[in-house]
N, C-alpha and C. Protein backbone atom coordinates (compact mmCIF):
# COMPACT_ATOMS: atom_id res chain seq x y z
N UNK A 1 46.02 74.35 -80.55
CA UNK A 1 46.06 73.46 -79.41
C UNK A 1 45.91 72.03 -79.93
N UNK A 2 47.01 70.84 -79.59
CA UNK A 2 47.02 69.33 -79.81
C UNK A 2 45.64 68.72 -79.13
N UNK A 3 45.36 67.73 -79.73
CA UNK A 3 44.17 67.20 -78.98
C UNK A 3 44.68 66.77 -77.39
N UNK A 4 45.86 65.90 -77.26
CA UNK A 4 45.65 65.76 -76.00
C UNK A 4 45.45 66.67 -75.26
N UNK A 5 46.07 68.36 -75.38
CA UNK A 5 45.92 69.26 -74.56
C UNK A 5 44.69 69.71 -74.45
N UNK A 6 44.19 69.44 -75.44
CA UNK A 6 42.21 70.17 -75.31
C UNK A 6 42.05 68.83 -74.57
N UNK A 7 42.32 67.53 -74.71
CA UNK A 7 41.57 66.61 -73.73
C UNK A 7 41.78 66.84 -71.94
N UNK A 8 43.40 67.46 -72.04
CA UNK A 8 43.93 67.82 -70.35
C UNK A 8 42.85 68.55 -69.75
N UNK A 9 42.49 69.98 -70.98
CA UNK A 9 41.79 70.98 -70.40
C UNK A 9 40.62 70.19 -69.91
N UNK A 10 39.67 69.63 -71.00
CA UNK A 10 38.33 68.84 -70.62
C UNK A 10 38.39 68.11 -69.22
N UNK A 11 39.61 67.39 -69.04
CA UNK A 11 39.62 66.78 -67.71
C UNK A 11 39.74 67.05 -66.85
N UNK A 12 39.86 68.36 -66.86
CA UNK A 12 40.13 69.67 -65.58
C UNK A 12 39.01 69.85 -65.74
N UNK A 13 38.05 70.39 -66.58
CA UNK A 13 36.67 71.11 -66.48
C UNK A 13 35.62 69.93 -65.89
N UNK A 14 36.45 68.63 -66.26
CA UNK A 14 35.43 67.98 -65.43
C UNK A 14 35.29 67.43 -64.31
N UNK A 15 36.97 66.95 -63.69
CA UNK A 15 36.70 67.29 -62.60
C UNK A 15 36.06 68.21 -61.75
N UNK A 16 36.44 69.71 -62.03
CA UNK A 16 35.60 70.60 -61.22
C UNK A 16 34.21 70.64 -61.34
N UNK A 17 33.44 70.30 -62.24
CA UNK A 17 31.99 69.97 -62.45
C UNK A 17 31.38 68.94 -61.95
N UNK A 18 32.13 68.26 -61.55
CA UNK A 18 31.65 66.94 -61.06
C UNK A 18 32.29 67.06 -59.15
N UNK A 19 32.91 67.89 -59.26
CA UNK A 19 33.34 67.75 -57.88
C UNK A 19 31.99 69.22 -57.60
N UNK A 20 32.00 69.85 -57.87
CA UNK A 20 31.03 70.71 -57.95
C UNK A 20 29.50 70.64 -57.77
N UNK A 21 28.65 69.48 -58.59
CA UNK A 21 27.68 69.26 -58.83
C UNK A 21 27.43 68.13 -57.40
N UNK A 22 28.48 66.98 -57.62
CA UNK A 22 28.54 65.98 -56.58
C UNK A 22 28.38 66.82 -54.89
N UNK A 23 29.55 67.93 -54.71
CA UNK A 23 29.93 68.39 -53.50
C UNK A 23 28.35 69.17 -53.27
N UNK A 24 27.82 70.15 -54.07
CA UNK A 24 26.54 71.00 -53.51
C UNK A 24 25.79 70.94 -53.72
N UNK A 25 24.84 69.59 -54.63
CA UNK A 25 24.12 69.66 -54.67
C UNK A 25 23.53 67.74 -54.47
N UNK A 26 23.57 67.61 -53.02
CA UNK A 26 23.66 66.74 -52.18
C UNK A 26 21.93 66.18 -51.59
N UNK A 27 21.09 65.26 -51.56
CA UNK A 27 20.20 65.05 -50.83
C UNK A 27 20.87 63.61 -49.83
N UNK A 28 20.37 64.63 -48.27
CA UNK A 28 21.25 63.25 -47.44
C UNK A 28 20.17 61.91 -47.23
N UNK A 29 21.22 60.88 -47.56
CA UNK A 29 20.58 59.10 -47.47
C UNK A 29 20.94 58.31 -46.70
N UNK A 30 20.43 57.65 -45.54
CA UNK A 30 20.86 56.54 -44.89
C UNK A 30 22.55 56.50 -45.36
N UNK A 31 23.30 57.34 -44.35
CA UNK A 31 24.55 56.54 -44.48
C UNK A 31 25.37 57.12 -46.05
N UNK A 32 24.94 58.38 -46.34
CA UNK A 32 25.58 58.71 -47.61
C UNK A 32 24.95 60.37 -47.96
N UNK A 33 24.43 60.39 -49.21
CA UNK A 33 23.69 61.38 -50.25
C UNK A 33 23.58 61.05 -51.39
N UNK A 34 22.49 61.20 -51.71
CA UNK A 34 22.02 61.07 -52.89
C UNK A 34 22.36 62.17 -53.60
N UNK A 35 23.06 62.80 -55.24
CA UNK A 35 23.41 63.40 -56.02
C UNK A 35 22.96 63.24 -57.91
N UNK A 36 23.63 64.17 -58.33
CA UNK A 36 23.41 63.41 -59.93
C UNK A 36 24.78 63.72 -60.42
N UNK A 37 25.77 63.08 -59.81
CA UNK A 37 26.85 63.68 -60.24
C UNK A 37 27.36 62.54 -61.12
N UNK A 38 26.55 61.13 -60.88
CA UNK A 38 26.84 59.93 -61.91
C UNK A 38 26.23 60.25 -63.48
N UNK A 39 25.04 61.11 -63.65
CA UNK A 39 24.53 61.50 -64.74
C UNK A 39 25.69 62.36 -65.36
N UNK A 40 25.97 63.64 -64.83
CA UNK A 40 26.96 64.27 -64.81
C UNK A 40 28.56 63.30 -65.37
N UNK A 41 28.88 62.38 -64.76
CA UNK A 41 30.10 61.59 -65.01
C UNK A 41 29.79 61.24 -66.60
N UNK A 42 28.82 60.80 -66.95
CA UNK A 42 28.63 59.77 -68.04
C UNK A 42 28.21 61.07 -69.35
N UNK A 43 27.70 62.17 -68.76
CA UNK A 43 27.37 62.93 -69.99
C UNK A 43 29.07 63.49 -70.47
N UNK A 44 30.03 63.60 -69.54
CA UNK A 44 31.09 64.65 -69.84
C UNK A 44 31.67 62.58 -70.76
N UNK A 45 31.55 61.65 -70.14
CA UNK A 45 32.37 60.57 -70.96
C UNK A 45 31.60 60.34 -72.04
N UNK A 46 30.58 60.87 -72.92
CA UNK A 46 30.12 60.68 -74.16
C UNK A 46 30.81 62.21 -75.17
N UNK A 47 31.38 62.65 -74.15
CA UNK A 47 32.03 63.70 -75.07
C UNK A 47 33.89 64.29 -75.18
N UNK A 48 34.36 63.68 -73.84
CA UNK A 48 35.80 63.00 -74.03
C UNK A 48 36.41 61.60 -73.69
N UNK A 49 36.89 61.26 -74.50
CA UNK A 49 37.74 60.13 -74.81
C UNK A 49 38.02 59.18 -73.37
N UNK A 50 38.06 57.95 -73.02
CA UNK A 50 39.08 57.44 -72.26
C UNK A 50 40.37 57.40 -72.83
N UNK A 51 41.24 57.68 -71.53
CA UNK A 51 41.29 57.63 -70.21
C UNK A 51 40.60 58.70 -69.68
N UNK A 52 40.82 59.80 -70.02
CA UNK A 52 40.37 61.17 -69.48
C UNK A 52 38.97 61.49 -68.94
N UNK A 53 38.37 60.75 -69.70
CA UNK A 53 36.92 60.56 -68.72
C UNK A 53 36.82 60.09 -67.24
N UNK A 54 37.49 58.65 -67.11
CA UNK A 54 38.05 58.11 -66.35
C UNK A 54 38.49 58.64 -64.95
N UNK A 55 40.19 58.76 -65.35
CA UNK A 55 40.16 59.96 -64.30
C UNK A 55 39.50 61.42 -63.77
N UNK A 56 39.07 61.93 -65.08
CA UNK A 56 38.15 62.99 -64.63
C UNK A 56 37.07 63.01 -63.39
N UNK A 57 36.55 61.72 -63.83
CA UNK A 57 35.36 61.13 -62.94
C UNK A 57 35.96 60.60 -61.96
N UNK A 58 36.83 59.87 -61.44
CA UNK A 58 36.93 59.40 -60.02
C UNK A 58 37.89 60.58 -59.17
N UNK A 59 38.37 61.21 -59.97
CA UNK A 59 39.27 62.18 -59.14
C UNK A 59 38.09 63.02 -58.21
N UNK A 60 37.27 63.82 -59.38
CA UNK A 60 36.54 64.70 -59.12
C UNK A 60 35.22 64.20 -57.82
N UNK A 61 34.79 62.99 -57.80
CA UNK A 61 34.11 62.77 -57.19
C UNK A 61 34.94 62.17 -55.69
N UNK A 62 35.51 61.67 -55.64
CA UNK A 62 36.38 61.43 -54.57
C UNK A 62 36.81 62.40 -53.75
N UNK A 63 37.06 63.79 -54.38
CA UNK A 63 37.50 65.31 -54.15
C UNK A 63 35.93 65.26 -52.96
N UNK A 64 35.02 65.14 -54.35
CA UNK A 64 33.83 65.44 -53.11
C UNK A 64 33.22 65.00 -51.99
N UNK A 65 34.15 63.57 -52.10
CA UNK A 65 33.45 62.96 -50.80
C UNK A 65 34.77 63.16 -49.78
N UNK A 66 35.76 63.51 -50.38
CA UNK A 66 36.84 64.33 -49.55
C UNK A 66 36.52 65.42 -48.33
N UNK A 67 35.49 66.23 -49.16
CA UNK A 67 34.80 67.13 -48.46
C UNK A 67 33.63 67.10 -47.43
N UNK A 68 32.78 65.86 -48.11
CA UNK A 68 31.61 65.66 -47.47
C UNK A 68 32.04 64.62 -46.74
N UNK A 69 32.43 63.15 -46.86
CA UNK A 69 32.29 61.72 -46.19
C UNK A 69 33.44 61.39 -46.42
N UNK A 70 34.63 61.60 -45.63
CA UNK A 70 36.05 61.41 -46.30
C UNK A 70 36.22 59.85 -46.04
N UNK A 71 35.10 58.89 -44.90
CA UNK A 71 35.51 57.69 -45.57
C UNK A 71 35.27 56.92 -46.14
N UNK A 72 34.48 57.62 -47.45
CA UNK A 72 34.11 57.00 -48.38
C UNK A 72 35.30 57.47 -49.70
N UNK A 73 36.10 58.53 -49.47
CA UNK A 73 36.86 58.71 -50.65
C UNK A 73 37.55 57.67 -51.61
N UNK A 74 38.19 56.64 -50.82
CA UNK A 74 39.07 55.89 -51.49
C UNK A 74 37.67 54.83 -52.11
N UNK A 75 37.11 54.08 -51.73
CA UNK A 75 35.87 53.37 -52.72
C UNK A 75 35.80 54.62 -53.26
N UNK A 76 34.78 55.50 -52.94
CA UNK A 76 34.84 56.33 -54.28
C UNK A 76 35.35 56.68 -55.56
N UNK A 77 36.93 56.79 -55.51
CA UNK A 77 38.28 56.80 -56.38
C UNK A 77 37.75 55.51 -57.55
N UNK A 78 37.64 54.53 -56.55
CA UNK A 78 37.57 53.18 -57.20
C UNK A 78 36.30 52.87 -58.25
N UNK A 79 35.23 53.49 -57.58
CA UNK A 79 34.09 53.04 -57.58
C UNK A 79 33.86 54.06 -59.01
N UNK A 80 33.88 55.07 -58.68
CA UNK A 80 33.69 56.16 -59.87
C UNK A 80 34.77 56.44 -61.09
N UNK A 81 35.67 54.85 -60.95
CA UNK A 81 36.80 54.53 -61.78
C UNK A 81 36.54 53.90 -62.87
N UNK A 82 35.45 52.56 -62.27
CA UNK A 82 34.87 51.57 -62.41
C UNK A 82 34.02 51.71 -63.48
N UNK A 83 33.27 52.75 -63.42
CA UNK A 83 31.76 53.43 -63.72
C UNK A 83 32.13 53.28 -65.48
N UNK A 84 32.90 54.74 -65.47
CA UNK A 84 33.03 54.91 -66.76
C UNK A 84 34.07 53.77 -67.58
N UNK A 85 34.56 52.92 -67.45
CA UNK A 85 35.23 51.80 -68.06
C UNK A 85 34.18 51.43 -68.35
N UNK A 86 33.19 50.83 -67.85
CA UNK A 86 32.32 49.79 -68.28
C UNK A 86 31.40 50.86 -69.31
N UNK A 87 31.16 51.64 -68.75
CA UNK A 87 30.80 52.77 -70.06
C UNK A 87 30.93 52.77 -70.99
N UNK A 88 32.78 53.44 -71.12
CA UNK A 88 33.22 53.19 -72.49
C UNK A 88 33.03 51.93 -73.13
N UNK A 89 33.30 50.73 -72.36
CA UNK A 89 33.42 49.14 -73.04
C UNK A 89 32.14 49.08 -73.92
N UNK A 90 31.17 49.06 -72.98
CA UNK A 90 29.85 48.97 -74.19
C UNK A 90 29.01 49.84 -75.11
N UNK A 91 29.31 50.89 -74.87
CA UNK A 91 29.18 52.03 -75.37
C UNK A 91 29.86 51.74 -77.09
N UNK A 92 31.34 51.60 -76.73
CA UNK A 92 32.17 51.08 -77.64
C UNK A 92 31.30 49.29 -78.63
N UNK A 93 30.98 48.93 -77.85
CA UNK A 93 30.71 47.68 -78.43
C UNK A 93 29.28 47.53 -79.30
N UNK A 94 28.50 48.73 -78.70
CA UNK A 94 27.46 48.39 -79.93
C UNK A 94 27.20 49.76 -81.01
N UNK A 95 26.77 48.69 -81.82
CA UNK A 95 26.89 50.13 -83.56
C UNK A 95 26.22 51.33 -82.99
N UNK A 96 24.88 51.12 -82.30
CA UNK A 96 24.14 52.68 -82.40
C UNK A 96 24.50 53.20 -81.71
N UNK A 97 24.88 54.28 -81.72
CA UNK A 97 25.48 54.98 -80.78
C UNK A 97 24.38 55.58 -79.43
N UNK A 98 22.88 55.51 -79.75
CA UNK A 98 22.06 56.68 -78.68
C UNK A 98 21.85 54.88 -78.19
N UNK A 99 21.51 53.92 -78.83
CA UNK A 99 21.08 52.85 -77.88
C UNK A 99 22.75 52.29 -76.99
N UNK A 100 23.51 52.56 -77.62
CA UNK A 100 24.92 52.53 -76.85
C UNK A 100 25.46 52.55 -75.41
N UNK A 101 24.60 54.22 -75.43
CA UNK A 101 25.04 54.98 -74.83
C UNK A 101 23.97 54.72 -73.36
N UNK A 102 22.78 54.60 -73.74
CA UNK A 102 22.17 54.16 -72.82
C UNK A 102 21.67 53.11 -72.31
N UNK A 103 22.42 52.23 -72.82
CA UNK A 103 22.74 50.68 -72.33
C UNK A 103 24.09 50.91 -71.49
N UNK A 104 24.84 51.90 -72.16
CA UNK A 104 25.66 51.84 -71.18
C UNK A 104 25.76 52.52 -70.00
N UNK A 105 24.75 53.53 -70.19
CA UNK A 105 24.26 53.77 -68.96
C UNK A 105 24.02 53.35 -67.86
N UNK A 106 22.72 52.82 -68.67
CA UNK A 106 22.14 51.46 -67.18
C UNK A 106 23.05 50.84 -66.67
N UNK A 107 24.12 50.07 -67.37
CA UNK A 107 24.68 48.86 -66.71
C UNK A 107 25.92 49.94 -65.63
N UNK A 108 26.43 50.82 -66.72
CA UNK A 108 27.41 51.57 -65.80
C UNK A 108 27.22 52.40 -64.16
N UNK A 109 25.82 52.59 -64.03
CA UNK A 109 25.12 53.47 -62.61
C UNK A 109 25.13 51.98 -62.01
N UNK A 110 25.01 51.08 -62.11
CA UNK A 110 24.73 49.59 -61.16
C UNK A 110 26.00 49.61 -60.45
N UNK A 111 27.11 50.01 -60.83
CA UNK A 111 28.16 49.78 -60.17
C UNK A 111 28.13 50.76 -58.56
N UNK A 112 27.98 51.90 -58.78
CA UNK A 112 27.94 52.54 -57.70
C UNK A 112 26.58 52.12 -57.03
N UNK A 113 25.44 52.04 -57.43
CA UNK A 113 24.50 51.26 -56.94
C UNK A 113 24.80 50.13 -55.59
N UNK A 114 25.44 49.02 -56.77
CA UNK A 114 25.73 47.96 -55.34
C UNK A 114 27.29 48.43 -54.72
N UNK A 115 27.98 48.98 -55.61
CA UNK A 115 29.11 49.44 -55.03
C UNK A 115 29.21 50.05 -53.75
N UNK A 116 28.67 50.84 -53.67
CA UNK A 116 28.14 51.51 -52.14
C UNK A 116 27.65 51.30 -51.35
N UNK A 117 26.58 49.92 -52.33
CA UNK A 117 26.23 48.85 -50.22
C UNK A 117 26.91 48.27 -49.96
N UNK A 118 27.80 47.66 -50.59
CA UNK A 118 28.59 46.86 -50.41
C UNK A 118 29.88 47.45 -49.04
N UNK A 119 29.95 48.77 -49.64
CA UNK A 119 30.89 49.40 -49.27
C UNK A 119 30.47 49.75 -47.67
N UNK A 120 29.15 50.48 -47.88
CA UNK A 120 28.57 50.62 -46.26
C UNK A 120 28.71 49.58 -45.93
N UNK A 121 28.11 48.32 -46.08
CA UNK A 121 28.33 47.34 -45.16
C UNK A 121 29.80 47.51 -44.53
N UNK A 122 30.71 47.24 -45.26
CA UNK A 122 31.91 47.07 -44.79
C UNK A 122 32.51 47.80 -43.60
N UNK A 123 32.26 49.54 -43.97
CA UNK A 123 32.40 50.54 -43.41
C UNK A 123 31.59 50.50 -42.15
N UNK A 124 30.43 50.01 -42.23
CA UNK A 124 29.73 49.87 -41.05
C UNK A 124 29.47 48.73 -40.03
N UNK A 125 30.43 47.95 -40.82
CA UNK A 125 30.42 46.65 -40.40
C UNK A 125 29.48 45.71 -40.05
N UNK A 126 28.25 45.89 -41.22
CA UNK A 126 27.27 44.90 -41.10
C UNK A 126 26.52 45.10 -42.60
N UNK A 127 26.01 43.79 -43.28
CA UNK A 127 25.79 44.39 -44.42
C UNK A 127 24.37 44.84 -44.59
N UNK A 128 23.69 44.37 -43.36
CA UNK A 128 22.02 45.43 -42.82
C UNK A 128 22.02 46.67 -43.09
N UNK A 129 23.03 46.96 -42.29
CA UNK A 129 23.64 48.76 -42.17
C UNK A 129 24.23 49.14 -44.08
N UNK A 130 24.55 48.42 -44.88
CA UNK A 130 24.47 48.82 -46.11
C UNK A 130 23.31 48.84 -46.74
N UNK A 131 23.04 47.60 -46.48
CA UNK A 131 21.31 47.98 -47.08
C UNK A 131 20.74 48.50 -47.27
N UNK A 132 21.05 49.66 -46.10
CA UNK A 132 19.91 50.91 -45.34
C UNK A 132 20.10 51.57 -46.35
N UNK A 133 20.97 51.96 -47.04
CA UNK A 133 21.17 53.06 -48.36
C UNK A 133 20.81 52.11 -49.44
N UNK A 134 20.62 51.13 -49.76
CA UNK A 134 20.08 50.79 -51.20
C UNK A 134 18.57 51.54 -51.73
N UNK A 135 17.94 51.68 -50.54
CA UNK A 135 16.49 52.44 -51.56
C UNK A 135 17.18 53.93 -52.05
N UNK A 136 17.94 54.40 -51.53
CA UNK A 136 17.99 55.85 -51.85
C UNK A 136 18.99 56.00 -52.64
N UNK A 137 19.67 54.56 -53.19
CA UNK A 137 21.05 54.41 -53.96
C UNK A 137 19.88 54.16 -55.46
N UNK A 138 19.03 52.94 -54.70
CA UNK A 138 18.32 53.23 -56.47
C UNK A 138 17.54 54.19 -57.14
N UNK A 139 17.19 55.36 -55.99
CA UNK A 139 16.34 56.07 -56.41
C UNK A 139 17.24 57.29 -57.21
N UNK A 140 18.56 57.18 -56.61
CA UNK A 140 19.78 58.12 -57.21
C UNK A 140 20.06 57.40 -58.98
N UNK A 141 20.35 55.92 -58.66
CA UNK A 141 20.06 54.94 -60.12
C UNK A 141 19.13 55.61 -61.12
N UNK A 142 17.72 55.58 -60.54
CA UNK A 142 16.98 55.72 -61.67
C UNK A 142 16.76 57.44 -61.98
N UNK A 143 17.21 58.39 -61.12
CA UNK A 143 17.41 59.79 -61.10
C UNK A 143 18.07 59.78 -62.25
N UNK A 144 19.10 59.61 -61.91
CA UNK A 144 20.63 59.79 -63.27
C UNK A 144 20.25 59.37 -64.58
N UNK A 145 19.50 57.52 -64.64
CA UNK A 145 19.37 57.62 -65.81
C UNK A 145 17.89 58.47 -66.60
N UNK A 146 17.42 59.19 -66.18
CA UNK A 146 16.49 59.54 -66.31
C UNK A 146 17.16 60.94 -67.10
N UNK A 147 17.89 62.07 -66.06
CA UNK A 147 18.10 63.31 -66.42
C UNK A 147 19.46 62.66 -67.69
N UNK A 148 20.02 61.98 -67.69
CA UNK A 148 20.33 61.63 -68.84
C UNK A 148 20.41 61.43 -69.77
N UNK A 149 18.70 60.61 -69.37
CA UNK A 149 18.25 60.10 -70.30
C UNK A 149 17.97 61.61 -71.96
N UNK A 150 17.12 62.75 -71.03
CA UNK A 150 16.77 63.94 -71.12
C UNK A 150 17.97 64.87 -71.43
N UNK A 151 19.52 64.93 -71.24
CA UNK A 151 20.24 65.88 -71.71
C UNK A 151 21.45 65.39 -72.63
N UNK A 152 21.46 63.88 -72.62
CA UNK A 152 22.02 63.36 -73.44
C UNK A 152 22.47 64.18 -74.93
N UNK A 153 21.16 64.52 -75.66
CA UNK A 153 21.08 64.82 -76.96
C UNK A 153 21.44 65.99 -77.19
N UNK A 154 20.85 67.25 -76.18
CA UNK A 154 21.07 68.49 -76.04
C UNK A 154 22.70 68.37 -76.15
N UNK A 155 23.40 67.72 -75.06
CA UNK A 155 25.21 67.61 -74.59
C UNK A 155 25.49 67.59 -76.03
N UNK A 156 25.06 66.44 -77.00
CA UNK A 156 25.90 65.78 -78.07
C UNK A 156 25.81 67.20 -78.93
N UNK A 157 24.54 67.70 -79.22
CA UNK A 157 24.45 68.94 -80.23
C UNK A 157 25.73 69.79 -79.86
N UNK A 158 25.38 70.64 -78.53
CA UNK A 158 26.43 71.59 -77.90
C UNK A 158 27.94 70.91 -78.36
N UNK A 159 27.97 69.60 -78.18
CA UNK A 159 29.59 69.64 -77.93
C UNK A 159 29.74 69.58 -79.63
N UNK A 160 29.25 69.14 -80.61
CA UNK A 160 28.88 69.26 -81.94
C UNK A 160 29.73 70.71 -82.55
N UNK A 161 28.65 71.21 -81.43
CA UNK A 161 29.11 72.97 -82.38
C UNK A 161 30.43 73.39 -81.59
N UNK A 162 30.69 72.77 -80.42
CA UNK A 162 31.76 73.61 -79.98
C UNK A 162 33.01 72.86 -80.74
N UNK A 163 33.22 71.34 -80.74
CA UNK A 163 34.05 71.33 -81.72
C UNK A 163 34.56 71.27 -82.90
N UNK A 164 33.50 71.91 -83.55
CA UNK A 164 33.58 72.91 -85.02
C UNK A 164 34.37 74.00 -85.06
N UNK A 165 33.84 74.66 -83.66
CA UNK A 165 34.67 76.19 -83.37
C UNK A 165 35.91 75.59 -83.27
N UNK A 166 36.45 74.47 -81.96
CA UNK A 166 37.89 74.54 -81.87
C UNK A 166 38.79 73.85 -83.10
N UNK A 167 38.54 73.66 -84.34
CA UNK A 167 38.94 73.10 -85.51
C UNK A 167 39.57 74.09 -85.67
C-alpha cells in the first residue's frame, strides 16, 4: 500500500472517530455541547500528515453537528478546518516536537473556543446570547488540553509500533 493510500484510509478512520466521539459522547451547554472531540482532532493530526488531518477533522465533526445542531454545521466545517492548520503551522515551526505539539495545542482549541461565540452570537443574534456558551466552551478548552495533554505520548508510542508493522 502507497502512502497516500494508507493516508486516505487514516482519513476515513478519522473521520468516523471523530464523528463518533463528537456525535455520542456529548455534555449539553448553553446553546451547544460540550465534547472532546477537539482533543480527539489534534491527537489523530500528530499522527497523519496535512491535508488529511484537515479534512479528516472538519468533515467528521460537521457530520456531527449534522446530526446533533445542523445549524451549526457549516461554522463547524470551517471552524474545525481552522483548528488543525494552525496546528500543523506551529507544531511545524518549533524544533521540540512534545513542546510543539502542545503549544500547538493551546493556541489551536482557542479557535473553536471564540469561534463558537462568535458564531452563537450571530446565530442567535446577539452576542450576550454567545457569551452564554463561553464558560462551558472554556471548560471544553481546558478538558481537551488536559486529556491530551495525558494521551499524547501513549498515541505517539502506539502509532510508533503500528508503523513499523505497515513497513
Amino acid at each position: 500500500m502507497n502512502s497516500k493510500s494508507l493516508h486516505i484510509c487514516e482519513t476515513a478512520m478519522m473521520m468516523a472517530f471523530v464523528f463518533v466521539v463528537t456525535r455520542f459522547i456529548q455534555i449539553p451547554i448553553p446553546f451547544g455541547y460540550f465534547n472532546i472531540g477537539n482533543c480527539v482532532i489534534l491527537l489523530f493530526c500528530i499522527l497523519i500528515p496535512s491535508p488529511y488531518g484537515i479534512i479528516g477533522s472538519s468533515v467528521g465533526s460537521a457530520f456531527a453537528d449534522l446530526m446533533s445542531y445542523p445549524i451549526y454545521t457549516l461554522p463547524t466545517l470551517l471552524i474545525k478546518a481552522a483548528m488543525p492548520i494552525v496546528f500543523y503551522f506551529i507544531a511545524g515551526k518549533i524544533n521540540n516536537k512534545k513542546f510543539g505539539y502542545l503549544i500547538g495545542v493551546a493556541v489551536s482549541t482557542l479557535i473553536p473556543l471564540f469561534g463558537y461565540t462568535i458564531t452563537g452570537g450571530i446565530i442567535y443574534g446577539s452576542l450576550i446570547t454567545g457569551l452564554a456558551q463561553f464558560p462551558g466552551l472554556l471548560l471544553e478548552y481546558a478538558a481537551n488540553l488536559l486529556i491530551f495533554g495525558v494521551l499524547y505520548r501513549p498515541v505517539l508510542n502506539a502509532a510508533g509500533k503500528y508503523r513499523e508493522m505497515s513497513i
